[in-house]
PDB file of N, CA and C in Angstrom:
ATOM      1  N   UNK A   1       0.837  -1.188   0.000  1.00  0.00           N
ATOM      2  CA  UNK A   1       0.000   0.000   0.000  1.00  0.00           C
ATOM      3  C   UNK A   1       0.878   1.246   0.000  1.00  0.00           C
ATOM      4  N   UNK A   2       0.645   1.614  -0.942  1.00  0.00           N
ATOM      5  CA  UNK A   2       1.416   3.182  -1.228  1.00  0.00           C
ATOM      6  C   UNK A   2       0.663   5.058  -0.406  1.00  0.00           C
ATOM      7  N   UNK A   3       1.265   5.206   0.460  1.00  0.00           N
ATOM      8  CA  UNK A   3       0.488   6.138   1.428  1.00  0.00           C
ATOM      9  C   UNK A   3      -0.119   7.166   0.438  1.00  0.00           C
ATOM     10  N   UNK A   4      -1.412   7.486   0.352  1.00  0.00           N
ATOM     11  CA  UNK A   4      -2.489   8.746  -0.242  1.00  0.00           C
ATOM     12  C   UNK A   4      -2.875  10.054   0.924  1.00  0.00           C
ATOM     13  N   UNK A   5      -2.268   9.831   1.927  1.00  0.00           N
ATOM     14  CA  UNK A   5      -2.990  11.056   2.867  1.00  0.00           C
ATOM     15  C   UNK A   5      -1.638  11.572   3.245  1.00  0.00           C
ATOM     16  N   UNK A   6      -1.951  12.789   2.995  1.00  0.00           N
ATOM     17  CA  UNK A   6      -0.721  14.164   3.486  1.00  0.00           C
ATOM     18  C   UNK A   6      -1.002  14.320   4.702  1.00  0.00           C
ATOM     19  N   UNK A   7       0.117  15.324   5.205  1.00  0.00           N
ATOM     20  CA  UNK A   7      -0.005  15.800   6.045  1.00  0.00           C
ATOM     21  C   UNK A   7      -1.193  16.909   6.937  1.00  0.00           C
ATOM     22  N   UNK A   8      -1.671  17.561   6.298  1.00  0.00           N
ATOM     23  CA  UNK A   8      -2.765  18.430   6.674  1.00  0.00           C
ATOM     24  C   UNK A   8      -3.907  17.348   6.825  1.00  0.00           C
ATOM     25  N   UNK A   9      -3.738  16.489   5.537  1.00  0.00           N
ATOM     26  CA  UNK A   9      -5.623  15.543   5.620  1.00  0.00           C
ATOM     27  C   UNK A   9      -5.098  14.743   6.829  1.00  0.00           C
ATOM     28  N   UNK A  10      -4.230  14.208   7.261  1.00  0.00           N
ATOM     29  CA  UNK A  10      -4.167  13.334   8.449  1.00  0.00           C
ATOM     30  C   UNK A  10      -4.645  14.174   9.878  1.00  0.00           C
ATOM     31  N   UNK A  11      -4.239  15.036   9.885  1.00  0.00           N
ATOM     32  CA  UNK A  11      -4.321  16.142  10.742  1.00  0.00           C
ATOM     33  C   UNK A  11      -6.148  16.269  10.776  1.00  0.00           C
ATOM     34  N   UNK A  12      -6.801  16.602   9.783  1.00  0.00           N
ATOM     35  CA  UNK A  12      -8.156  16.592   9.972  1.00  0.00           C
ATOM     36  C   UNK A  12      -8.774  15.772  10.448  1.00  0.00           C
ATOM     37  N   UNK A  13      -8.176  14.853   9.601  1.00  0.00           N
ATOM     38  CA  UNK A  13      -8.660  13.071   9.806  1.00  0.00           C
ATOM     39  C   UNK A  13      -8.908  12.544  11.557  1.00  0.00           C
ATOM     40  N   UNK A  14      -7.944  13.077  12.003  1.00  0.00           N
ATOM     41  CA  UNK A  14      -7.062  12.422  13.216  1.00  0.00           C
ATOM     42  C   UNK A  14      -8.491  13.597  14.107  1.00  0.00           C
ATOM     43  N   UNK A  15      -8.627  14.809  13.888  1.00  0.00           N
ATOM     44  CA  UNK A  15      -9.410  15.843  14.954  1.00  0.00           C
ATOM     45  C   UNK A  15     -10.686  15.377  14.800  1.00  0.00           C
ATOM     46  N   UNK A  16     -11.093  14.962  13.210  1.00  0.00           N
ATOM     47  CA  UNK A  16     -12.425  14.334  12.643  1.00  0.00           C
ATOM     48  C   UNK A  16     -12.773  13.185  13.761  1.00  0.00           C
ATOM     49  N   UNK A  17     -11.636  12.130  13.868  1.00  0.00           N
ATOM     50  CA  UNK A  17     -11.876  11.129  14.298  1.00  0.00           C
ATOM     51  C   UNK A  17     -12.159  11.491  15.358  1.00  0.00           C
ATOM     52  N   UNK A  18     -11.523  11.650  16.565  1.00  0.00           N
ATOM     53  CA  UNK A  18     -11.404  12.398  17.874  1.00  0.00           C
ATOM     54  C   UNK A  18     -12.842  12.635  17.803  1.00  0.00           C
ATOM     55  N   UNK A  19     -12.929  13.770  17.481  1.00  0.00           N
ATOM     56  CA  UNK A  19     -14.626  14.138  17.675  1.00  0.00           C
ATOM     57  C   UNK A  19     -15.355  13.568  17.754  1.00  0.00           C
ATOM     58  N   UNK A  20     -15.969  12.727  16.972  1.00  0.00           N
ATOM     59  CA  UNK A  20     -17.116  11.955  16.743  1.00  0.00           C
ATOM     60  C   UNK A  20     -16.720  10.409  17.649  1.00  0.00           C
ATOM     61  N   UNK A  21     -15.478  10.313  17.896  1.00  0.00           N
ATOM     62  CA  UNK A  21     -15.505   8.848  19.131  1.00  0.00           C
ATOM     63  C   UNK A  21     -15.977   9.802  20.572  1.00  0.00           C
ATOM     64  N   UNK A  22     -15.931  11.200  20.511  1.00  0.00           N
ATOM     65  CA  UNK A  22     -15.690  11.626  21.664  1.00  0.00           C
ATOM     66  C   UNK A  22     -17.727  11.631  22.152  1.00  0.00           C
ATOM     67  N   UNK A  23     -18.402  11.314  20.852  1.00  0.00           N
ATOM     68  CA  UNK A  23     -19.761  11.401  20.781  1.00  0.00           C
ATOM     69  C   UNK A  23     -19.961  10.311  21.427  1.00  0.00           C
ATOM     70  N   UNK A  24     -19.039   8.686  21.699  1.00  0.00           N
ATOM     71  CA  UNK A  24     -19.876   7.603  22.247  1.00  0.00           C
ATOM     72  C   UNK A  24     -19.968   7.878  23.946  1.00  0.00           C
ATOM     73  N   UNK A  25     -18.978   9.445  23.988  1.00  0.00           N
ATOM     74  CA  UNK A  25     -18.483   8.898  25.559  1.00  0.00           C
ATOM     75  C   UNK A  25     -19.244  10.457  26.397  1.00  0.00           C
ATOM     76  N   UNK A  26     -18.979  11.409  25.804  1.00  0.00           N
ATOM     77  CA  UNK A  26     -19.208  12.586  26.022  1.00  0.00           C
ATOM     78  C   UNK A  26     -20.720  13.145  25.191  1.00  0.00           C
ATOM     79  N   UNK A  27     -21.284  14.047  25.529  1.00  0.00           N
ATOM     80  CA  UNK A  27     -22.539  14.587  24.852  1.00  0.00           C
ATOM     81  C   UNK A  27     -23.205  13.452  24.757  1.00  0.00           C
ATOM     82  N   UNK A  28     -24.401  13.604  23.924  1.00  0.00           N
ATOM     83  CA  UNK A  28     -25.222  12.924  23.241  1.00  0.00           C
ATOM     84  C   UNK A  28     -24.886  10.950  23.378  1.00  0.00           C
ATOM     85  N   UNK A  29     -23.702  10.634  23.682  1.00  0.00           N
ATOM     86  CA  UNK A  29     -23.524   9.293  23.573  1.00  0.00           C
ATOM     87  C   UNK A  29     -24.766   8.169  22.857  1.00  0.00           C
ATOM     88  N   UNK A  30     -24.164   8.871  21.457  1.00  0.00           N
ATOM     89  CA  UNK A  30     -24.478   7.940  20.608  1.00  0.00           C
ATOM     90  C   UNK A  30     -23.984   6.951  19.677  1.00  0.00           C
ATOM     91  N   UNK A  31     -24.302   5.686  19.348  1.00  0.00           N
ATOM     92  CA  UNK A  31     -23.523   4.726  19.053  1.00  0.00           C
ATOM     93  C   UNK A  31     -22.400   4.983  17.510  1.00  0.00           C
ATOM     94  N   UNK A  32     -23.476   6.130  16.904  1.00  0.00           N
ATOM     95  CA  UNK A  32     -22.604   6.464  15.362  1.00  0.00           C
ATOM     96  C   UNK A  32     -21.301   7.164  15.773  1.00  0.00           C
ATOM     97  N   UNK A  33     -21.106   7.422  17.057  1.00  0.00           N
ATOM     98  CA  UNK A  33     -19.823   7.964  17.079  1.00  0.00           C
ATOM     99  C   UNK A  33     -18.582   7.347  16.801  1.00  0.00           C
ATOM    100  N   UNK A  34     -18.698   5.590  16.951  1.00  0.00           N
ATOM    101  CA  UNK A  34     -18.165   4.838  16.574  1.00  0.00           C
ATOM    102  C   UNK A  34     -17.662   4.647  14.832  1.00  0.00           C
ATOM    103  N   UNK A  35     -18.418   5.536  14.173  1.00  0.00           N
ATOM    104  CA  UNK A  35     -17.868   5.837  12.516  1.00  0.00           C
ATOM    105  C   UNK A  35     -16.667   6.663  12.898  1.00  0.00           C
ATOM    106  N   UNK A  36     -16.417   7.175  13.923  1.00  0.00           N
ATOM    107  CA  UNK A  36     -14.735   8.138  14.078  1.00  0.00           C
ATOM    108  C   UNK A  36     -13.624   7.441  14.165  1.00  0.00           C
ATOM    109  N   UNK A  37     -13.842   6.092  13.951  1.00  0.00           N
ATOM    110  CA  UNK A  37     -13.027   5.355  14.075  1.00  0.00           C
ATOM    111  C   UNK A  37     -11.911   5.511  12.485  1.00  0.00           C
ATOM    112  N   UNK A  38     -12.987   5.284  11.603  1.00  0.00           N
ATOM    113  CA  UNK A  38     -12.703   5.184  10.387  1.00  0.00           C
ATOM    114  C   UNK A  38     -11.574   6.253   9.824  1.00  0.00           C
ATOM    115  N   UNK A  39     -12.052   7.570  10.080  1.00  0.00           N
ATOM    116  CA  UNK A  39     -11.003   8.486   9.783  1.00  0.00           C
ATOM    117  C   UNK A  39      -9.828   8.828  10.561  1.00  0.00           C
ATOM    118  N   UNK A  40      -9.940   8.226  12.266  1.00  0.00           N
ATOM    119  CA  UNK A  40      -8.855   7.480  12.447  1.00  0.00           C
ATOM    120  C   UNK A  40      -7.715   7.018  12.109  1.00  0.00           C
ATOM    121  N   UNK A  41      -8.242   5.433  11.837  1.00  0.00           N
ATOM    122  CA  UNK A  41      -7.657   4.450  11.370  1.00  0.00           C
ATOM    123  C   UNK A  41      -6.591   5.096  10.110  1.00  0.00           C
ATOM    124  N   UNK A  42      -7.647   5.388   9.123  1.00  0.00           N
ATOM    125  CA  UNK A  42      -6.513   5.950   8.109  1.00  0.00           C
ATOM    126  C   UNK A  42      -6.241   6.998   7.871  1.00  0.00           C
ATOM    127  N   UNK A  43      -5.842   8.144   9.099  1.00  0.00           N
ATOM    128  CA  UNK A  43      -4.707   8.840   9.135  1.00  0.00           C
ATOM    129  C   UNK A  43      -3.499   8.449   9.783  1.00  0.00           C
ATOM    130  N   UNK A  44      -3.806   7.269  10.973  1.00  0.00           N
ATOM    131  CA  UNK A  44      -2.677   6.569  11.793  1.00  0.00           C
ATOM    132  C   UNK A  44      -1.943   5.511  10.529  1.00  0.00           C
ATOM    133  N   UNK A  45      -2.757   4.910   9.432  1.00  0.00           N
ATOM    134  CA  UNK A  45      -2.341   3.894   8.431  1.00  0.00           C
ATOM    135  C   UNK A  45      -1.475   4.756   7.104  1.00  0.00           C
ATOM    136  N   UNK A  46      -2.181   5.550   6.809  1.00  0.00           N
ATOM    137  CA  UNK A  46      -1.826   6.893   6.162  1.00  0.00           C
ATOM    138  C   UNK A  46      -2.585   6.696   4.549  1.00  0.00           C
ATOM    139  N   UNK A  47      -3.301   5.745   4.529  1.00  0.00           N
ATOM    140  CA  UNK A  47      -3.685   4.825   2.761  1.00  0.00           C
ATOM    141  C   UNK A  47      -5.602   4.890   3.471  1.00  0.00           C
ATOM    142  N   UNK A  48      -5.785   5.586   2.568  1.00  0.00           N
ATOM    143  CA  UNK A  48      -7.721   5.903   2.262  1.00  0.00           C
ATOM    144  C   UNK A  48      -7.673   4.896   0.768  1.00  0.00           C
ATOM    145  N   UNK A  49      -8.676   4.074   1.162  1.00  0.00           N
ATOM    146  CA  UNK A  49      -9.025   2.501  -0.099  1.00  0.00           C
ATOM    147  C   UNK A  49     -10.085   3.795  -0.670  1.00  0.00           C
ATOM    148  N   UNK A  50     -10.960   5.059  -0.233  1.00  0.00           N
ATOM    149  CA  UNK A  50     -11.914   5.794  -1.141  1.00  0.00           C
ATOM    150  C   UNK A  50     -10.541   6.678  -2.320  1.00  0.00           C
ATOM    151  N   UNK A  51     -10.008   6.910  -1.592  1.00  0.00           N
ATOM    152  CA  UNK A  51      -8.953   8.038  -2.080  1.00  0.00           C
ATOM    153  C   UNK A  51      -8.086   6.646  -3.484  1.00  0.00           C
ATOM    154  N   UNK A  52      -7.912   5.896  -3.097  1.00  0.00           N
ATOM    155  CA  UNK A  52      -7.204   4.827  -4.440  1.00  0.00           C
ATOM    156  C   UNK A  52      -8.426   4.658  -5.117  1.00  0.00           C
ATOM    157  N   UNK A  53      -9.134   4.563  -5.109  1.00  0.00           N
ATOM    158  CA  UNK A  53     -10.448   4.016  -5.882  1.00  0.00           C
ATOM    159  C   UNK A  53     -10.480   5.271  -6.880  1.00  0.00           C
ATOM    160  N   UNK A  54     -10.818   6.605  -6.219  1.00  0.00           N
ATOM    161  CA  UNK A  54     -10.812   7.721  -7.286  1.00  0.00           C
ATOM    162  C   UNK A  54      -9.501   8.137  -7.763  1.00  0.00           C
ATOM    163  N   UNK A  55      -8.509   7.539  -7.106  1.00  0.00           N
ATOM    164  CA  UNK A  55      -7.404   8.689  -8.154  1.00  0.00           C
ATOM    165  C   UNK A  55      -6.822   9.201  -7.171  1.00  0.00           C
ATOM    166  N   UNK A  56      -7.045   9.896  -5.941  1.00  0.00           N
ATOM    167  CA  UNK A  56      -6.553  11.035  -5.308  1.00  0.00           C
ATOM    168  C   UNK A  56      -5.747  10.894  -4.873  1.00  0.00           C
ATOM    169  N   UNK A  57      -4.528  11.401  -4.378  1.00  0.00           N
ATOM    170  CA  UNK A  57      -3.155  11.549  -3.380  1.00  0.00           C
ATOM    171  C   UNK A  57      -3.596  12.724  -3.056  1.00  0.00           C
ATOM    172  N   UNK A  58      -3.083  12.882  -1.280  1.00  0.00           N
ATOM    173  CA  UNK A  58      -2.818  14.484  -1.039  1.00  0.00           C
ATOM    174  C   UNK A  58      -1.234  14.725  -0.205  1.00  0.00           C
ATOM    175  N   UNK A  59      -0.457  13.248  -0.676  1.00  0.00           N
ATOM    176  CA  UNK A  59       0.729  12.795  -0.094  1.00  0.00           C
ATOM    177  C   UNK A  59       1.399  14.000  -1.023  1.00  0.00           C
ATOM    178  N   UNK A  60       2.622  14.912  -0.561  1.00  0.00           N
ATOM    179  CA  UNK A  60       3.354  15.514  -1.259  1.00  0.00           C
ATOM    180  C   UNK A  60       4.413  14.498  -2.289  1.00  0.00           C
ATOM    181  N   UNK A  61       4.472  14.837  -3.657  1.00  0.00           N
ATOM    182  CA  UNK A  61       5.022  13.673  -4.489  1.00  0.00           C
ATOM    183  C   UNK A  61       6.605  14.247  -4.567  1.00  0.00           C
ATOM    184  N   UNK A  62       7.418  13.032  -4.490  1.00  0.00           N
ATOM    185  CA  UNK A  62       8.631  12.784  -4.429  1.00  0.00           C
ATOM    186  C   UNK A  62       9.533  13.700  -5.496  1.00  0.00           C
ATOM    187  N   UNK A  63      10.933  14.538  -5.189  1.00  0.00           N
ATOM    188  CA  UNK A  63      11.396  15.121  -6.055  1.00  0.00           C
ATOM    189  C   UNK A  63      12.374  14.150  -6.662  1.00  0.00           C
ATOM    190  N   UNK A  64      12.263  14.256  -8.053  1.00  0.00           N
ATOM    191  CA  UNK A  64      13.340  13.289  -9.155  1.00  0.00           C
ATOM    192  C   UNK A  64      14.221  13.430  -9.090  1.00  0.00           C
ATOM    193  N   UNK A  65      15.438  13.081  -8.183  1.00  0.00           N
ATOM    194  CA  UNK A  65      16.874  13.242  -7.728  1.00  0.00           C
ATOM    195  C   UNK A  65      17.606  13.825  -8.883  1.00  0.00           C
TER     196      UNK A  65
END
């Protein structure tokens, strides 16, 4: 797996996630907070399977020595 998430989208990813797990425990404790997992997961993995499917990188691309 070739990493697709930069630095800034991990960063969202990672506050995204946070938030919405923070919904099973804090506020409202509701069970969908458990979808925060997801954006999570792949900013700690650094590879989005939506982001390969369309095309996207937001990984900064390598300079040609």
């Amino acid at each position: 797996m070739q990493q697709n998430v930069g630095g800034i989208d991990k960063t969202a990813r990672i506050l995204i996630g946070l938030v919405l797990l923070s919904l099973v425990f804090i506020g409202p404790q509701t069970p969908w907070g458990w979808i925060g997992i997801v954006p999570l997961a792949t900013a700690l993995i650094g590879w989005c399977p939506l982001y390969k499917i369309v095309g996207v990188s937001t990984c900064k691309k390598p300079a040609n020595g």
